[in-house]
Protein backbone atom coordinates (compact mmCIF):
# COMPACT_ATOMS: atom_id res chain seq x y z
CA UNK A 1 5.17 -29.12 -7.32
CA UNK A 2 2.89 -27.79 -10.17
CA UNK A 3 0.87 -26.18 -7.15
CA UNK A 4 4.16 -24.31 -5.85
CA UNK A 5 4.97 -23.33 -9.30
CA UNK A 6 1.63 -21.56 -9.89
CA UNK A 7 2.07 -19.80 -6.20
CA UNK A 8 5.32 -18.53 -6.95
CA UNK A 9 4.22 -17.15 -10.83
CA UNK A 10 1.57 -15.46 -8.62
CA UNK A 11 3.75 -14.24 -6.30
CA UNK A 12 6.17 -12.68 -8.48
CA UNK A 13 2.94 -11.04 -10.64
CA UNK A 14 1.62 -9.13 -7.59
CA UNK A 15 5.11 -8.36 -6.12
CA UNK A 16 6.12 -6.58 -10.26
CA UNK A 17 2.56 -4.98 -10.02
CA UNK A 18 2.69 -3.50 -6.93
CA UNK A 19 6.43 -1.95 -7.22
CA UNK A 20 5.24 -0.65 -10.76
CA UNK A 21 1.66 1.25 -8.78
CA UNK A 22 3.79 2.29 -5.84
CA UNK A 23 6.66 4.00 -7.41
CA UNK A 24 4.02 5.40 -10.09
CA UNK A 25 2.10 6.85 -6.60
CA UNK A 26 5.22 8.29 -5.29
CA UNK A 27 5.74 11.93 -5.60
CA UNK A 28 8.17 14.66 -4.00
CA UNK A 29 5.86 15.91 -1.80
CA UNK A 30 8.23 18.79 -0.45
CA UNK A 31 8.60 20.66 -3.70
CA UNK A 32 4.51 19.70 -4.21
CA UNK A 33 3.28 20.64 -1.01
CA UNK A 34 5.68 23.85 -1.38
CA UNK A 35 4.34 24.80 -4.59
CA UNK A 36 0.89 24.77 -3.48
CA UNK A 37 0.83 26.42 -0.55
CA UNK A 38 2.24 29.82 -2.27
CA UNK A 39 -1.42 28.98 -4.58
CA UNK A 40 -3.56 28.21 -1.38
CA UNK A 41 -1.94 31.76 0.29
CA UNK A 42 -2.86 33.57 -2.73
CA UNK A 43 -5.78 32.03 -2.87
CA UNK A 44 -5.79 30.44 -6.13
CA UNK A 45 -7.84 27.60 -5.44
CA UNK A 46 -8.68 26.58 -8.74
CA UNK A 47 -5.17 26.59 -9.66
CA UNK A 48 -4.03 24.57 -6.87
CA UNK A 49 -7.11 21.67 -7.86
CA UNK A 50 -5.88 21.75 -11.29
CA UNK A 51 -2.40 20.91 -10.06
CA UNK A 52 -3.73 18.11 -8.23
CA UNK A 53 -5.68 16.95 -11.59
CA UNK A 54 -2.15 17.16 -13.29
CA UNK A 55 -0.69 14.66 -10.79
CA UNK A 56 -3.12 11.43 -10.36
CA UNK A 57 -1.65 10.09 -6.97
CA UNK A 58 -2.93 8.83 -3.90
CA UNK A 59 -1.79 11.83 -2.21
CA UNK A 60 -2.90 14.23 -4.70
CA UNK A 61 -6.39 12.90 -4.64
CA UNK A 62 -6.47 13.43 -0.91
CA UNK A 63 -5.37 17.24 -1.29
CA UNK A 64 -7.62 17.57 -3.62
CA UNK A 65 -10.95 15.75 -2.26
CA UNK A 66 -10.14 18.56 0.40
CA UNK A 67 -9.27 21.38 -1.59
CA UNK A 68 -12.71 21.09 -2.73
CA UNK A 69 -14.93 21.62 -0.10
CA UNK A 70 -12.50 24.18 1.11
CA UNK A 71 -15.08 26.29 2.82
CA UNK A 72 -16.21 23.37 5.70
CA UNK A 73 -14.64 23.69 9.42
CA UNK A 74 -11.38 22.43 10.23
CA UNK A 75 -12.81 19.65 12.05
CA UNK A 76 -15.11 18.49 9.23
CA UNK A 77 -12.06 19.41 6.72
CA UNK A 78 -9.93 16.49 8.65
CA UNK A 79 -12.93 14.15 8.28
CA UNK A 80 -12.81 14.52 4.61
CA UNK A 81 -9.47 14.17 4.56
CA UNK A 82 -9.47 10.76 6.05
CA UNK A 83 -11.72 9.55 4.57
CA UNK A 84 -10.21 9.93 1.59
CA UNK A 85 -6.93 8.21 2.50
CA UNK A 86 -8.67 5.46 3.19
CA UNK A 87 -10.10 4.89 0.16
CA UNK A 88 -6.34 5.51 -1.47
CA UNK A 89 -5.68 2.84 1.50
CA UNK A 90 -7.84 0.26 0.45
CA UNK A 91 -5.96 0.54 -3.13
CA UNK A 92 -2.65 0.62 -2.55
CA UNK A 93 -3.11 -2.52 -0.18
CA UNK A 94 -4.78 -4.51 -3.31
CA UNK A 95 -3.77 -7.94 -3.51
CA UNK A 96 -1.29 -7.59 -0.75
CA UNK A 97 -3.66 -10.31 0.94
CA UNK A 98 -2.55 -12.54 -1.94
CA UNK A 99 0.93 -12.77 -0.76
CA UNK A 100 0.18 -13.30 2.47
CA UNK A 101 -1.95 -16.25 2.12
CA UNK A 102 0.94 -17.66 -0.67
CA UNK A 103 3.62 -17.42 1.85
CA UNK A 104 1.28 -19.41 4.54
CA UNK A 105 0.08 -22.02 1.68
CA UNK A 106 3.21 -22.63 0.01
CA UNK A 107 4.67 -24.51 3.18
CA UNK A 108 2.04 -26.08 3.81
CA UNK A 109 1.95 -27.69 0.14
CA UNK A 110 5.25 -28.72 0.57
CA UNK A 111 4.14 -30.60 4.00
CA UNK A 112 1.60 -32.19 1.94
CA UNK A 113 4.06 -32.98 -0.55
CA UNK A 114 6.23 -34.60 2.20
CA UNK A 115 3.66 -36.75 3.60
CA UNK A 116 2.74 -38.02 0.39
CA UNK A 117 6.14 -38.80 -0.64
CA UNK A 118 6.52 -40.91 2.69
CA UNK A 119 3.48 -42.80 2.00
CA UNK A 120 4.79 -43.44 -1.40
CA UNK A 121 8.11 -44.94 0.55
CA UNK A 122 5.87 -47.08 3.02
CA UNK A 123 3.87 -48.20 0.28
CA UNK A 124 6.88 -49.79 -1.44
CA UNK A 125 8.35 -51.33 1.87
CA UNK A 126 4.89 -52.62 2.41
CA UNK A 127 4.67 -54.07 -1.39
CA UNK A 128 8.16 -55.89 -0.83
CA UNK A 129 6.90 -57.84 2.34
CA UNK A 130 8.86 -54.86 4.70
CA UNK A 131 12.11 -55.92 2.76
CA UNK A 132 13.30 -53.19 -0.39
CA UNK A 133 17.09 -51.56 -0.94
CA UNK A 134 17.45 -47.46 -0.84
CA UNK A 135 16.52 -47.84 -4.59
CA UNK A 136 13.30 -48.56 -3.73
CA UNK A 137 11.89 -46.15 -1.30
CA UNK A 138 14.61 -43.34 -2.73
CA UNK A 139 12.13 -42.29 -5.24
CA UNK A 140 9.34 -41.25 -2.07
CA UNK A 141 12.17 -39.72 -0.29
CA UNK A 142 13.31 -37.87 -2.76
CA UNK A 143 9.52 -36.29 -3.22
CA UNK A 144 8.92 -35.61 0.41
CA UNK A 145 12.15 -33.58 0.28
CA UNK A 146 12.02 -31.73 -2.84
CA UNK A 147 8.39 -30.13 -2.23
CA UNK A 148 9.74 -29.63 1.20
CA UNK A 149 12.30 -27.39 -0.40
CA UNK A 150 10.46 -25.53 -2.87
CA UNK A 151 7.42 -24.40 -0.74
CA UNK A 152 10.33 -22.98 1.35
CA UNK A 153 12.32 -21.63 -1.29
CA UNK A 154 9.27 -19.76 -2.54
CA UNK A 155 7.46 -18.72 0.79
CA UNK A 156 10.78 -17.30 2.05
CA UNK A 157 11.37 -14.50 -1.27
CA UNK A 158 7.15 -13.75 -0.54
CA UNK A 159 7.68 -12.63 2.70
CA UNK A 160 10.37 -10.30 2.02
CA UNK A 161 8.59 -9.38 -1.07
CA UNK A 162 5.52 -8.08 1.55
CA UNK A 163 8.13 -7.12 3.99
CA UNK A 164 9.15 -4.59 1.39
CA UNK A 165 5.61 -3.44 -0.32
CA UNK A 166 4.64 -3.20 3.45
CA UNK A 167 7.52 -0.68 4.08
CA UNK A 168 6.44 1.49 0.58
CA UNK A 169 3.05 1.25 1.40
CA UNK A 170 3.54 3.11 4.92
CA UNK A 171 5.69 5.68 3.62
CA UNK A 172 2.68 6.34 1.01
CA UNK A 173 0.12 6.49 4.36
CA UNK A 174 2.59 8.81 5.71
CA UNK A 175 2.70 11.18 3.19
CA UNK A 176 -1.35 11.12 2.93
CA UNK A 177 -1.64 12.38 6.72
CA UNK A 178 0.89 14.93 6.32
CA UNK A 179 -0.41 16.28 2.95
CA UNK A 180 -3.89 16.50 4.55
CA UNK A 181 -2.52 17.98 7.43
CA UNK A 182 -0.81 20.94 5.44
CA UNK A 183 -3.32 21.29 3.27
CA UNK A 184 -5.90 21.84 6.23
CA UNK A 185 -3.17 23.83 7.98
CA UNK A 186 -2.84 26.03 4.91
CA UNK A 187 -6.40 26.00 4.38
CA UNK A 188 -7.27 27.46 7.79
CA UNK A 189 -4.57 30.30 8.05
CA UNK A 190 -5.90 31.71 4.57
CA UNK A 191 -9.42 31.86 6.08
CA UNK A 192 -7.82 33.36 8.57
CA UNK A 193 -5.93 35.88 6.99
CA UNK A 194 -8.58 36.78 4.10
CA UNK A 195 -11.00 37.24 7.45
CA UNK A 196 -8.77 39.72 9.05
CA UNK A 197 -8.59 41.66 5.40
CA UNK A 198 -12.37 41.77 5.28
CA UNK A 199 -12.68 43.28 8.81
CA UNK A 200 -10.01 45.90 8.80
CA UNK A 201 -11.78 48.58 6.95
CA UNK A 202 -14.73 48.47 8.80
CA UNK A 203 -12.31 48.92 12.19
CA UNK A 204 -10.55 51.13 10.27
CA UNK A 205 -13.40 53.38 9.25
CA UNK A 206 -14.99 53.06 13.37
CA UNK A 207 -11.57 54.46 13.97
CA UNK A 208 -12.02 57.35 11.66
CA UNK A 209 -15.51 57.88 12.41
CA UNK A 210 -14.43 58.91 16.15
């Protein structure tokens, strides 16, 4: 029982920490993403990394590992980008593990519990000579069912605790890919565009010139 106990303190710990770092990750990324794309089409890069500096998030830090080396190919642009997501990844899924082994242990430490509570029971049948009342093997009974009960009772909350940090934590993946996605989008049309700017004088001026 103490053993149960300490999984479910445990349990609870990483479940409070976890909702506390995922809805401090969560941004709107609409209104985010909206606001710096008018800075990426102006091409106010520096403004647009100091944005992402203002907001410390998973998703922020991905825009931002790419804003930086802005200049790369698309291709190597989308490398950076994922690589960076999965170091975000590898943080938001801290001690998610933890759960997961509690909610296999706990049942199995009540199945321990069990079996030891049924020896207890045995062991009093076998002390009275295969002859003792309900009084006597209640007590063994009672602790094979009890531990039975409360691995379950805490395994069952653990998995819908994961269940639900599972569900935030893909909706936070999601919003990495399409943030780096925009952001390389964006990216590439303004090289684009400020390309086209640079080479319509000289076409301009060939023009002229015949």
């Amino acid at each position: 029982m103490w053993l149960i106990l300490l999984c479910s303190v445990v349990s609870v710990a990483v479940f409070a920490e976890r909702v506390l770092y995922y809805h401090r990750a969560a941004i709107n990324l609409g209104e985010f993403l909206q606001g710096l794309a008018n800075l990426i089409r102006n091409r106010k890069l520096a403004e647009a990394r100091a944005e992402c500096q203002a907001t410390l998030v998973p998703v922020t830090r991905v825009i931002h590992a790419t804003l930086v080396r802005h200049y790369l190919p698309r291709n190597e642009l989308r490398e950076i980008a994922q690589e960076a997501g999965q170091l975000e990844v590898r943080r938001l899924e801290r001690n998610l593990s933890l759960l997961v082994a509690i909610a296999y242990i706990c049942p199995l430490i009540g199945l321990l519990g069990t079996v030891t509570g049924l020896i207890q029971a045995f062991v009093q049948l076998s002390a009275n000579n295969g002859y003792a009342t309900l009084a006597d093997v209640s007590g063994g009974i009672y602790e094979s069912l009890l531990t039975t009960a409360a691995g379950l009772v805490v395994t069952i909350p653990t998995i819908l605790a994961y269940c639900h940090l599972s569900a935030r934590l893909n909706s936070l993946i999601r919003d990495m890919e399409r943030a780096g996605i925009e952001v390389i989008n964006l990216l590439s049309e303004s090289e684009t565009d400020s390309s086209i700017i640079a080479f319509a004088p000289k076409s301009q001026a060939a023009g002229e010139h015949r």
